[in-house]
Structure formats: structure tokens, C-alpha cells
N, C-alpha and C. Protein backbone atom coordinates (compact mmCIF):
# COMPACT_ATOMS: atom_id res chain seq x y z
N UNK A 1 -2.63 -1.91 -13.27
CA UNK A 1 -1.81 -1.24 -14.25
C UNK A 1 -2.17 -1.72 -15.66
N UNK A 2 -2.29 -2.88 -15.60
CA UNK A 2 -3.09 -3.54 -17.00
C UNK A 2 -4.13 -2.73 -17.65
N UNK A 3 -5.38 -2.44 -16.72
CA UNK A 3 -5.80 -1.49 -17.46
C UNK A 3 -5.91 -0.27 -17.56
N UNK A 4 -4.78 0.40 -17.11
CA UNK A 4 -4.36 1.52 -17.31
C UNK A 4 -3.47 1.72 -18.60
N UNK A 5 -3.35 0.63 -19.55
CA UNK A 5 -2.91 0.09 -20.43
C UNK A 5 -1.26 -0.76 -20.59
N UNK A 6 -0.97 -0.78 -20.19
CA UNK A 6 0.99 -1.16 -19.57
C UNK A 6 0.84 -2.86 -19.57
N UNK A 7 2.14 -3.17 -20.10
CA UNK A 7 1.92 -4.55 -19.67
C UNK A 7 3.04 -4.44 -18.76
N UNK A 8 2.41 -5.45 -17.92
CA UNK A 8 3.21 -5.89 -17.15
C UNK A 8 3.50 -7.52 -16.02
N UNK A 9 4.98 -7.35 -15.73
CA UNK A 9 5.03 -8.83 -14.95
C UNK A 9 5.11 -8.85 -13.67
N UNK A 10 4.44 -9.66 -13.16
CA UNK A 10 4.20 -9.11 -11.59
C UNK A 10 5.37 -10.38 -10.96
N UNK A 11 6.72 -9.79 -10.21
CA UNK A 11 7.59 -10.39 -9.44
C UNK A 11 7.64 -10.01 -8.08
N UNK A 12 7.72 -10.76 -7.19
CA UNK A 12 7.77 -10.84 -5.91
C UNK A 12 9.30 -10.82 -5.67
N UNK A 13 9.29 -9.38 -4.57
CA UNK A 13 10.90 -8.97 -3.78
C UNK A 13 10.53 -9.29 -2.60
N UNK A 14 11.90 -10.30 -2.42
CA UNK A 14 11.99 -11.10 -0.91
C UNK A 14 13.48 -9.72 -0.10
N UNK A 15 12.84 -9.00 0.71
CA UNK A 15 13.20 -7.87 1.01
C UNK A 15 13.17 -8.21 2.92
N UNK A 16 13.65 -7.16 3.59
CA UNK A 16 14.10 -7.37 4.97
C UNK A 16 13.37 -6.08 5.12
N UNK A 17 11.44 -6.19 6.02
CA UNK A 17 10.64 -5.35 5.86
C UNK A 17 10.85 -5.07 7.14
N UNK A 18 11.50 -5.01 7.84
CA UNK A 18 11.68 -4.47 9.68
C UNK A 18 11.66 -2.98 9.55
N UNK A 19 10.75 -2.54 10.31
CA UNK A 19 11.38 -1.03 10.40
C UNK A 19 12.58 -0.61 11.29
N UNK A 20 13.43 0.56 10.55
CA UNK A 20 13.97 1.11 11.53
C UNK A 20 13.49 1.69 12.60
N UNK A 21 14.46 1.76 13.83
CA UNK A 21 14.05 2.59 15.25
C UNK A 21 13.16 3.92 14.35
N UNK A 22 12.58 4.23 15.30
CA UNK A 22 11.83 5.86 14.83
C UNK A 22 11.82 6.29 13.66
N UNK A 23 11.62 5.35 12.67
CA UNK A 23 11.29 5.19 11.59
C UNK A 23 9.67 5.76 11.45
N UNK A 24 9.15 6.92 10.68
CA UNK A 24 7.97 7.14 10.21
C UNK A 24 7.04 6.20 9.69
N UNK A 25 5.91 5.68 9.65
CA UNK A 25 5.19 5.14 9.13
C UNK A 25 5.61 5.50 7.71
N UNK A 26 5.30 6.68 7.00
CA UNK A 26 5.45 7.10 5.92
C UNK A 26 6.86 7.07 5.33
N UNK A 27 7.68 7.28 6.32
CA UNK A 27 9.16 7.07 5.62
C UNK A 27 8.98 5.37 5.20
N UNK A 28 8.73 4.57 6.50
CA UNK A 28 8.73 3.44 6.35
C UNK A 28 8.52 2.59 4.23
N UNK A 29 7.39 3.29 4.52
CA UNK A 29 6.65 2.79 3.07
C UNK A 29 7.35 3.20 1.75
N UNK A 30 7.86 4.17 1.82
CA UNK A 30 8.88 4.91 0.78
C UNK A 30 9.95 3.69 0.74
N UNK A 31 10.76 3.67 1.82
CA UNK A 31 12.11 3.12 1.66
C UNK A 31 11.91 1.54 1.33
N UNK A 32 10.39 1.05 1.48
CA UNK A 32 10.40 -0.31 1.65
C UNK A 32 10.16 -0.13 -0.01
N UNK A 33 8.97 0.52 -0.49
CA UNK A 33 9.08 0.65 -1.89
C UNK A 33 10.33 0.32 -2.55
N UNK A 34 11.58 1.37 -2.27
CA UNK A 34 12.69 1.40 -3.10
C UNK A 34 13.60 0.14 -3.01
N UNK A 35 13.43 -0.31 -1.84
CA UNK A 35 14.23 -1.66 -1.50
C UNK A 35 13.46 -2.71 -2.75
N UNK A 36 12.54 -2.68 -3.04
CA UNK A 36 11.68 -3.50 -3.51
C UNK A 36 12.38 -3.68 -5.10
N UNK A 37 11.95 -1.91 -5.43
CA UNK A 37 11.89 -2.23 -6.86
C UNK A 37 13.55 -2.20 -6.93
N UNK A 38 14.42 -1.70 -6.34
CA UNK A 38 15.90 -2.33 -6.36
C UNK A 38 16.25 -3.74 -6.23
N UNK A 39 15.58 -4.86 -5.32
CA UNK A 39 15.60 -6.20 -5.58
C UNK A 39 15.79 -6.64 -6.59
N UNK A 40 14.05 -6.21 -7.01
CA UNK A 40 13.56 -6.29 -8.56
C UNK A 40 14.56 -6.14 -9.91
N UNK A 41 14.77 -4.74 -9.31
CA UNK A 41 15.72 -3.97 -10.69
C UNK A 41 16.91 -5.08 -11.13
N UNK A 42 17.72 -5.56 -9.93
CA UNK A 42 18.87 -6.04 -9.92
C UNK A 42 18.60 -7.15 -10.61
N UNK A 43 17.76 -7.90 -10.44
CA UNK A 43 17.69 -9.29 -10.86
C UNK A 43 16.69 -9.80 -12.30
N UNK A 44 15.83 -8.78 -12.58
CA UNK A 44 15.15 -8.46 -13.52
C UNK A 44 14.89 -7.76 -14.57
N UNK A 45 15.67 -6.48 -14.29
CA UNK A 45 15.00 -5.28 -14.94
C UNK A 45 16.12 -5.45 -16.48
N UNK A 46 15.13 -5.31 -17.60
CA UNK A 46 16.20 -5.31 -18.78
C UNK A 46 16.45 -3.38 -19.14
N UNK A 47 17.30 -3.54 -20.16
CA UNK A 47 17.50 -1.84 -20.46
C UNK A 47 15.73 -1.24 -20.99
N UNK A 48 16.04 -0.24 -20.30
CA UNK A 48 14.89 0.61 -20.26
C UNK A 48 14.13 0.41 -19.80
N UNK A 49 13.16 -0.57 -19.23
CA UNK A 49 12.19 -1.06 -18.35
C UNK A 49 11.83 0.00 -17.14
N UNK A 50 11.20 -0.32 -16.62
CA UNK A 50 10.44 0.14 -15.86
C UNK A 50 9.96 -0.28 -14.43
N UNK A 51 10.66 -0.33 -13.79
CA UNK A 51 10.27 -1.80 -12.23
C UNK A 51 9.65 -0.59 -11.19
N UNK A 52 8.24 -1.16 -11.20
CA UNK A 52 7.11 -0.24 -10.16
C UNK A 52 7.30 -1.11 -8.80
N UNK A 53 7.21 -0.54 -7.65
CA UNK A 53 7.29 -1.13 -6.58
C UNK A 53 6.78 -0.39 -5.58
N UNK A 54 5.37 -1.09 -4.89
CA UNK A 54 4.92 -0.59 -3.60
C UNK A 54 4.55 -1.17 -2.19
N UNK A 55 4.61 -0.49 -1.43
CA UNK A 55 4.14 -0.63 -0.13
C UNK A 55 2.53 0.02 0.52
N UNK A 56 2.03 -0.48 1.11
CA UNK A 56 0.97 -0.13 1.89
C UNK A 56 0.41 -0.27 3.37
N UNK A 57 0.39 1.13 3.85
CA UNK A 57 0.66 0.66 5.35
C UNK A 57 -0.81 1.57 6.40
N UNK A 58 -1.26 1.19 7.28
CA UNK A 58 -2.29 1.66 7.83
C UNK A 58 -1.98 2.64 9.21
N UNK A 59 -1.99 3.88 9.34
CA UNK A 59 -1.28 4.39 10.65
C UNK A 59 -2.89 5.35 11.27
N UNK A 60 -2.61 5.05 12.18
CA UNK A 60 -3.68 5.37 13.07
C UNK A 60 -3.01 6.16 14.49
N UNK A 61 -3.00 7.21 14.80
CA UNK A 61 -2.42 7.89 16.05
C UNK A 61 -0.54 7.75 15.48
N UNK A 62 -0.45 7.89 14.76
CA UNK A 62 0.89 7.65 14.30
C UNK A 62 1.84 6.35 14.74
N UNK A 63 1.17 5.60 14.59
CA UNK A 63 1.59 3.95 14.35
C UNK A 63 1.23 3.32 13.28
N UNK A 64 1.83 2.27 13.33
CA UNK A 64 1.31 1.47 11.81
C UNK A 64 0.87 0.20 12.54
N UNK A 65 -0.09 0.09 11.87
CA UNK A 65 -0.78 -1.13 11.86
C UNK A 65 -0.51 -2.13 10.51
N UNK A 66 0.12 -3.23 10.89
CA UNK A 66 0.09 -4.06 9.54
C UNK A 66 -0.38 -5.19 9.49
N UNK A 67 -0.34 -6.16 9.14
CA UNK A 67 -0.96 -7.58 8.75
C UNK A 67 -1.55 -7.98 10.07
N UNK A 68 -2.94 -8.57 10.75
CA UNK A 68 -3.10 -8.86 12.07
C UNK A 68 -2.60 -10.51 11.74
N UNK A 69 -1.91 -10.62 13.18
CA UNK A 69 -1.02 -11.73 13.16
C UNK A 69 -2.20 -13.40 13.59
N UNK A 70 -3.86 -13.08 14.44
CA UNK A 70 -4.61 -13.93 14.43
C UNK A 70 -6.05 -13.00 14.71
N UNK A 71 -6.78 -13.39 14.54
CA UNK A 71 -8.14 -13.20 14.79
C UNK A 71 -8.69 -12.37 15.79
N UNK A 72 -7.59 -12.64 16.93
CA UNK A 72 -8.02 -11.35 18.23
C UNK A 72 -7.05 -10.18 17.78
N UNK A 73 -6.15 -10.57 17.02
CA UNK A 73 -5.31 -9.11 16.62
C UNK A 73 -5.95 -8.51 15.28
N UNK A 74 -6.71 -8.77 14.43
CA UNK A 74 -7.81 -8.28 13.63
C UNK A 74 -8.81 -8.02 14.53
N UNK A 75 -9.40 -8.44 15.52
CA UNK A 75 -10.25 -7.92 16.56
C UNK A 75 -9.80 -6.73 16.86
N UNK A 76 -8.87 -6.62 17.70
CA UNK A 76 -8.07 -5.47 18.24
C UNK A 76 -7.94 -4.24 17.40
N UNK A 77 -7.64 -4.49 15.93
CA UNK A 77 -7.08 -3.67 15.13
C UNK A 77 -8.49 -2.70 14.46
N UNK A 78 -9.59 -3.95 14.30
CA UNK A 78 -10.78 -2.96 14.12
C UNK A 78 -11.69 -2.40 15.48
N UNK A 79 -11.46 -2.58 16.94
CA UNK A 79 -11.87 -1.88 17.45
C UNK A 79 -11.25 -0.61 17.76
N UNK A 80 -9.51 -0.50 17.41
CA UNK A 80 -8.85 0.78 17.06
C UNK A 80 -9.05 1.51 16.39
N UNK A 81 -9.63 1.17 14.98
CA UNK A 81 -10.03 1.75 13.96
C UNK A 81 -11.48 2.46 13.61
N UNK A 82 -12.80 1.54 15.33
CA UNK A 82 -13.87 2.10 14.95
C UNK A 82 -14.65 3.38 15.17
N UNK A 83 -14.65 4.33 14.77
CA UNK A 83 -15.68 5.22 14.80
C UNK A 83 -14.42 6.35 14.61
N UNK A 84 -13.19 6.36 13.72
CA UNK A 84 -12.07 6.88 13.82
C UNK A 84 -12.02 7.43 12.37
N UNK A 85 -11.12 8.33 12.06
CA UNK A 85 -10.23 8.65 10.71
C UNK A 85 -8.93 8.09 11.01
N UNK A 86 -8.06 7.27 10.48
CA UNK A 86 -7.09 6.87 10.41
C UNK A 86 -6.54 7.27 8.50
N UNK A 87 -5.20 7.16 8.66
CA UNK A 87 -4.25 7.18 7.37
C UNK A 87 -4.16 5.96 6.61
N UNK A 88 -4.26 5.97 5.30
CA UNK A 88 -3.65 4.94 4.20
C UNK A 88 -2.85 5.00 3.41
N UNK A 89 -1.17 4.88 3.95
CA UNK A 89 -0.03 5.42 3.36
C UNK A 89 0.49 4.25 2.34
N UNK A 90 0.75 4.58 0.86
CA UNK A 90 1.36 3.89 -0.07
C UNK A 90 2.46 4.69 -0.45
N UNK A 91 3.86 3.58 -0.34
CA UNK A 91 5.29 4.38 -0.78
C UNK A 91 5.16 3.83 -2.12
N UNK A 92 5.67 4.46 -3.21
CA UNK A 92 5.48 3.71 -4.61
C UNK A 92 7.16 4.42 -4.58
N UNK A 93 8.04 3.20 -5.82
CA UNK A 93 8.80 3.46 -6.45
C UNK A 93 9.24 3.25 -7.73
N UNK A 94 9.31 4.07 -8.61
CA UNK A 94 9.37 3.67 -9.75
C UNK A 94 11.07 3.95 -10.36
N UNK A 95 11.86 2.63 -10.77
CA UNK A 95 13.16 2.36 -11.34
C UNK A 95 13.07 2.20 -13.09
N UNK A 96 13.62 3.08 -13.62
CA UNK A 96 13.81 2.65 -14.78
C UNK A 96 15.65 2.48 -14.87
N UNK A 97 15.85 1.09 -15.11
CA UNK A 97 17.03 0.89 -16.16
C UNK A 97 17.38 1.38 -17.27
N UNK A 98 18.78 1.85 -17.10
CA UNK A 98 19.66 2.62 -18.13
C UNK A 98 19.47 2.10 -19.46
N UNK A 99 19.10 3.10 -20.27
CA UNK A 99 18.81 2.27 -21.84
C UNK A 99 19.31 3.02 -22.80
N UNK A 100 19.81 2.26 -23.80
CA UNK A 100 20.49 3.25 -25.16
C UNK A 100 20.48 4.78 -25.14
N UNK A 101 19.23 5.01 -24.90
CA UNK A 101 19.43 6.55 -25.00
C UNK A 101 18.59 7.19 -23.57
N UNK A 102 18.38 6.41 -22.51
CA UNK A 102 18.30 7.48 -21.05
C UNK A 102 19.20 6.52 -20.32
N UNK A 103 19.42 7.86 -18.91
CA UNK A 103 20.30 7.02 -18.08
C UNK A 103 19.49 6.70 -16.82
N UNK A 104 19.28 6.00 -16.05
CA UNK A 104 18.91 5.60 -15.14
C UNK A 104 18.06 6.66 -13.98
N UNK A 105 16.83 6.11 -13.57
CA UNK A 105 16.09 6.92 -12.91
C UNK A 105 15.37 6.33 -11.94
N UNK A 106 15.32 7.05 -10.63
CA UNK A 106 14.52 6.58 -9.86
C UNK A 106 13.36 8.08 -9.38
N UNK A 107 11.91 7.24 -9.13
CA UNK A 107 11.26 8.09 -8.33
C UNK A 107 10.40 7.66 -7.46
N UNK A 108 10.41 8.32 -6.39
CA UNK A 108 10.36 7.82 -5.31
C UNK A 108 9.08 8.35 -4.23
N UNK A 109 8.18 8.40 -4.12
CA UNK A 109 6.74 9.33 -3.66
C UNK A 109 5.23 8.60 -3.06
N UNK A 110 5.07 9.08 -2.28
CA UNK A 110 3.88 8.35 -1.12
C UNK A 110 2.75 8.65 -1.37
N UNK A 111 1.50 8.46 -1.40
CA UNK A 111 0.02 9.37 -1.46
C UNK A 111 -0.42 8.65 0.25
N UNK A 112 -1.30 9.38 0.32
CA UNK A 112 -2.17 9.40 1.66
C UNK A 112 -3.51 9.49 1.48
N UNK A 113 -4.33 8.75 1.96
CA UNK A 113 -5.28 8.86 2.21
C UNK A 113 -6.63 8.87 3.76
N UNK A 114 -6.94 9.48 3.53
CA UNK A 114 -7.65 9.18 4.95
C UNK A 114 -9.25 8.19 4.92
N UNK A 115 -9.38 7.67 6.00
CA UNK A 115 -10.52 6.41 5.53
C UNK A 115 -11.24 6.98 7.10
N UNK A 116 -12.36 6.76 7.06
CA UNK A 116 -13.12 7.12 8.08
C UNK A 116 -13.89 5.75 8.67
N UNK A 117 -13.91 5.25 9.90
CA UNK A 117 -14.69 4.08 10.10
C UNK A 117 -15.68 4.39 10.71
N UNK A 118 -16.87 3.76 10.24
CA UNK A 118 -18.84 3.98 11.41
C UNK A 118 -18.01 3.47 12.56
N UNK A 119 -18.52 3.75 13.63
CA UNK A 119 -18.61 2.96 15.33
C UNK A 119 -18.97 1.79 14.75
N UNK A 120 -18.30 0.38 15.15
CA UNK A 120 -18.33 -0.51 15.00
C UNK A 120 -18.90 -1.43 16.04
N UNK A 121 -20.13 -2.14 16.05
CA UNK A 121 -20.39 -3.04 17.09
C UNK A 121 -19.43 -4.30 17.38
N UNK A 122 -19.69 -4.72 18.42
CA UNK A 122 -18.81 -6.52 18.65
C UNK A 122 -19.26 -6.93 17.66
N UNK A 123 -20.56 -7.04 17.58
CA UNK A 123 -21.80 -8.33 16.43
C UNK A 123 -20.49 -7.98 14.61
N UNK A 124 -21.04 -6.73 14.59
CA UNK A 124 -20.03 -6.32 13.08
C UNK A 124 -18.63 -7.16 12.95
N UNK A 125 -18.01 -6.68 14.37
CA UNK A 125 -16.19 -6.86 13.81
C UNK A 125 -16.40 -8.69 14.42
N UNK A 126 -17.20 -9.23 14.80
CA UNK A 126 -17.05 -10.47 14.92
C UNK A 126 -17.05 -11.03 13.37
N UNK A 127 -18.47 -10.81 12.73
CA UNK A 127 -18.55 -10.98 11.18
C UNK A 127 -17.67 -10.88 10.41
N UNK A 128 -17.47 -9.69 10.25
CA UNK A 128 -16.18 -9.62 9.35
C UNK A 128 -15.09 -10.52 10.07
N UNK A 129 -14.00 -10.23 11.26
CA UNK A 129 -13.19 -11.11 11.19
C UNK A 129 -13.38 -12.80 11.27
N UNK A 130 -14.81 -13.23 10.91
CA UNK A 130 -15.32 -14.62 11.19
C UNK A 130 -15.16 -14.55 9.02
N UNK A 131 -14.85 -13.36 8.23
CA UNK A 131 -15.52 -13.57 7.40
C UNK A 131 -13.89 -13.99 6.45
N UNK A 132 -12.71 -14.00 7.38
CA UNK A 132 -11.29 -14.11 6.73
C UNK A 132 -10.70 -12.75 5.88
N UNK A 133 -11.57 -12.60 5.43
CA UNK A 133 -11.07 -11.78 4.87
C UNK A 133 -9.88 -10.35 5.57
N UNK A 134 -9.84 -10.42 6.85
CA UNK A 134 -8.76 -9.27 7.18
C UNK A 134 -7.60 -10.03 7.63
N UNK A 135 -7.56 -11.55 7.64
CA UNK A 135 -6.39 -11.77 7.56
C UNK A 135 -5.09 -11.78 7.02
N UNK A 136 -5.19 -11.04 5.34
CA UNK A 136 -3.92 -10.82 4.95
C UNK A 136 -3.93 -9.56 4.49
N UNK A 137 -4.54 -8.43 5.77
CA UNK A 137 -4.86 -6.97 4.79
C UNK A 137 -3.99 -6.11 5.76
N UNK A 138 -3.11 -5.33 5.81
CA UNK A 138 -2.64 -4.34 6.46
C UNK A 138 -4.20 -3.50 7.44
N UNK A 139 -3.93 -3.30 8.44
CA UNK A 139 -5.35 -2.59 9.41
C UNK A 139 -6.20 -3.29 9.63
N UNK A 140 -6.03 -4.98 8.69
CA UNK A 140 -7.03 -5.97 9.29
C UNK A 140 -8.34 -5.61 8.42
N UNK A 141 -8.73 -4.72 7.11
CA UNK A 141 -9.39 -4.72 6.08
C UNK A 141 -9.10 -4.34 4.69
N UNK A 142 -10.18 -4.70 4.09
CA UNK A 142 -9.77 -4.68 2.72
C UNK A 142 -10.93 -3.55 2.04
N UNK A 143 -10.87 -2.62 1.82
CA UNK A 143 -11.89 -1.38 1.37
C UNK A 143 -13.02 -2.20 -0.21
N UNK A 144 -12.15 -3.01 -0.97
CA UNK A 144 -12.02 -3.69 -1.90
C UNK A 144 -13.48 -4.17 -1.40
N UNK A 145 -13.45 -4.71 -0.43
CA UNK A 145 -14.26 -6.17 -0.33
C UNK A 145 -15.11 -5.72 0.95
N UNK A 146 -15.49 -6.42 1.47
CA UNK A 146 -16.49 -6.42 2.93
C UNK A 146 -16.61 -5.35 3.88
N UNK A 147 -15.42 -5.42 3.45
CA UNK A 147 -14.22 -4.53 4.58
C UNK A 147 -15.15 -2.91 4.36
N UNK A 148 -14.49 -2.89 2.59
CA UNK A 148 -15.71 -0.97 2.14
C UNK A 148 -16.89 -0.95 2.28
N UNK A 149 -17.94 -2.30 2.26
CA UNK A 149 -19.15 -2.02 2.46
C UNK A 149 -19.90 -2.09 3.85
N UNK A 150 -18.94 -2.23 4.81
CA UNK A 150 -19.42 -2.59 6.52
C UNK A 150 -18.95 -1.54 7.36
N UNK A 151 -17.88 -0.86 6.79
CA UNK A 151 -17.02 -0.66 8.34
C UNK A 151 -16.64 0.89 7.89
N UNK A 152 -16.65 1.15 6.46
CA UNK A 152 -16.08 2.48 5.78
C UNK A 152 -17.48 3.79 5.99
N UNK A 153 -17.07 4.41 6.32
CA UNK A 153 -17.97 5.81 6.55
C UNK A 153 -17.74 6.70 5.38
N UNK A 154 -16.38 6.64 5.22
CA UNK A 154 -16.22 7.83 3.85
C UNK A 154 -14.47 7.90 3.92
N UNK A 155 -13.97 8.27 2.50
CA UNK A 155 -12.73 8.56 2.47
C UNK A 155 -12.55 9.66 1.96
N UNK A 156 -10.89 10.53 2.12
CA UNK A 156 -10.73 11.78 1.47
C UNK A 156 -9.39 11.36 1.13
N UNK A 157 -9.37 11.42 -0.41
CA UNK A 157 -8.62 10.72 -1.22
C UNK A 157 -9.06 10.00 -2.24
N UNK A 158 -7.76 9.56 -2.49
CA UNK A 158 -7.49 8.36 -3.71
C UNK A 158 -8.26 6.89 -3.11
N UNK A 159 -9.22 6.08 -3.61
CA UNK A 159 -9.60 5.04 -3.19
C UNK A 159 -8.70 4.40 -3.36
N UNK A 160 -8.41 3.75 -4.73
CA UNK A 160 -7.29 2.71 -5.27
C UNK A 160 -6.12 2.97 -4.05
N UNK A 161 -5.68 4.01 -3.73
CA UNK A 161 -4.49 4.07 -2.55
C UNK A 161 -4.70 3.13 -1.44
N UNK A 162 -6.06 3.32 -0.98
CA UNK A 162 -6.53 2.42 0.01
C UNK A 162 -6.49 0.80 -0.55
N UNK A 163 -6.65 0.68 -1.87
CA UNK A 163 -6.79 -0.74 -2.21
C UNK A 163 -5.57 -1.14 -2.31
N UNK A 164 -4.23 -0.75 -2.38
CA UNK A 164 -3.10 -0.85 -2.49
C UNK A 164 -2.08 -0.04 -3.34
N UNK A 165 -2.72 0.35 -4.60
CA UNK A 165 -2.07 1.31 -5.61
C UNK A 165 -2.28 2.43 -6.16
N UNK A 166 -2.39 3.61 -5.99
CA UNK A 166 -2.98 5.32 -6.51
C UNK A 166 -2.48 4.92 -7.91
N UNK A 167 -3.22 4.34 -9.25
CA UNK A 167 -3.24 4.59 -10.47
C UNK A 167 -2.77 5.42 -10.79
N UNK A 168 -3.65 6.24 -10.55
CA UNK A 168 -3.74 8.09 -11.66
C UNK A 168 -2.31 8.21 -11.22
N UNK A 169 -2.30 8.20 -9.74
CA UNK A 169 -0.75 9.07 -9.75
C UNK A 169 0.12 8.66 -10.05
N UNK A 170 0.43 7.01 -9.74
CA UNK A 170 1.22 6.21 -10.47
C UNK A 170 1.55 6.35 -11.64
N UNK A 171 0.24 6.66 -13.13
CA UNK A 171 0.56 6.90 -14.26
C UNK A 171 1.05 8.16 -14.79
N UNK A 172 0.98 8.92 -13.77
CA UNK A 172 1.09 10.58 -13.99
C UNK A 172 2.69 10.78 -13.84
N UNK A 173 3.50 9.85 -12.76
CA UNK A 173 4.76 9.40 -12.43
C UNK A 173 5.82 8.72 -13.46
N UNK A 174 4.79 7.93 -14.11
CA UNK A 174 5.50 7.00 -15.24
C UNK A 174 5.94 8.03 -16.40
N UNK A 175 4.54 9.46 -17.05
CA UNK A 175 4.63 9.51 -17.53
C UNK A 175 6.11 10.77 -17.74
N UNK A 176 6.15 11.37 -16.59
CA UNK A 176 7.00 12.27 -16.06
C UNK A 176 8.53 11.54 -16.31
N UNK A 177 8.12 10.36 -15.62
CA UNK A 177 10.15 9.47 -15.96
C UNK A 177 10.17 9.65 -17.22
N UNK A 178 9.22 9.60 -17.98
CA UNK A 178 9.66 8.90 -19.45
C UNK A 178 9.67 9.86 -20.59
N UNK A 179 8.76 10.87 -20.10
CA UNK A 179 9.06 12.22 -20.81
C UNK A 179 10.43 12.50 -21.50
């Protein structure tokens, strides 16, 4: 967002990320968004501000895949993922606090992307998960890093979505609240 020009402070919402029963992947990410930047809002947000808040989640056959919990569950997660199109769902929410002259706004909206993986050998997904890096990534990679140059075939979409945040649309959102 920095250089999309915005300043901003990056705070961490200690939030209760369980999904509900039959909860959508995609709903999932929305509502976790709003929980977020409502944390946020409550404890931070001054008049007029702006509290962005997202989620990012990996669904494949309509499940979500999130953080692999050790090394055979990053195993697992990229032999699910190899030679596949799977989803890259980000819930974004954006809160602005009530200020002198607007009243309070929320918006609330997901992008999707689809990521395509090559057939993956053992030799590959040993590397990479020998390489750490999918240990703190939702789907067990990071498009960012190792992850986009080994295992990615092609995406249709927003990249940045896959990296965690859709910019453009994000700023296209901001500019709409503030209009």
C-alpha cells in the first residue's frame, strides 16, 4: 500500500479465525476480513481513518487449505495442488471511522484468482518443502518466492491477490469510500 502511495500502520488483530459449520471458503475470508478491521477499528482507528483488513485463503475442490501444520502436511498440500487449477481467495475489508464531515463506512469484497500448478515430482516438492519457505503460507506456497518460480504454470487474475493483497482493487475501493 506504501507504494501505492498511502501511509500506513501495520497492526495485528488477535481475532477467533475458526470457521463456521458450512461456512464457504469465500464467505470465510470476507467475514474474517471484517472481524479484523473491526478489532482494529475499535481499538485504533481515529476519526476518519481508514482500517484495511485482509484475509487469504487457498481452496482447491472447494476446501480450504491453510497454513500446513508440518512438513508432511506441506507435502500433502502440494501433491493436492500438483498438475491442478486451484482458487486464491482474498476477503478485504475496508472501515472508515466517522469523521467531522462523513459518517461511517464499511466495504466489504473478495477477488479470486486462479493459479495453475506443473505436475509436480517427489524430487521438486521435497526441495521446496526442504526449502521452509511453505511453512507459513496458506496452500503451503508463496507465488512471491520459490514457490512462483517452481511449481506455478500460469495464473488468471490478479497476481498480488495470490501474494496476499489485489492493490489495484484495493485502491479502486478506497477511492470509491472516499469519494
Amino acid at each position: 500500500m506504501r507504494e501505492a502511495g498511502f501511509d500506513v500502520n501495520v497492526i495485528p488483530a488477535d481475532i477467533d479465525e475458526t470457521p463456521i459449520p458450512d461456512e464457504s471458503p469465500f464467505a470465510l475470508v470476507e467475514r474474517l476480513a471484517a472481524s479484523k478491521a473491526q478489532a482494529v477499528a475499535a481499538a485504533h482507528a481515529q476519526t476518519g481513518e481508514i482500517v484495511l483488513a485482509a484475509d487469504t485463503i487457498v481452496t482447491v475442490d472447494g476446501e480450504a487449505l491453510g497454513k500446513p501444520a508440518d512438513d508432511a502436511d506441506a507435502r500433502a498440500m502440494l501433491r493436492r495442488l500438483s498438475g491442478r487449477t486451484h482458487q486464491v481467495a482474498t476477503g478485504v475489508c475496508l472501515l472508515r471511522a466517522a469523521g467531522d464531515d462523513a459518517p461511517a463506512a464499511q466495504d466489504v469484497f473478495s477477488v479470486v484468482t486462479d493459479v495453475t500448478f506443473y505436475d509436480l515430482t517427489d524430487e521438486e516438492i521435497e526441495a521446496y518443502v526442504a526449502s521452509g519457505e511453505p511453512a507459513d503460507k496458506a496452500g503451503a506456497y508463496g507465488i512471491q518466492g520459490a514457490g512462483g518460480r517452481m511449481l506455478v504454470r500460469g495464473i488468471d487474475g490478479d497476481f498480488y491477490n495470490v501474494v496476499g493483497l489485489p492493490i489495484a482493487e484495493v485502491v479502486r475501493h478506497i477511492r470509491a469510500l472516499t469519494a
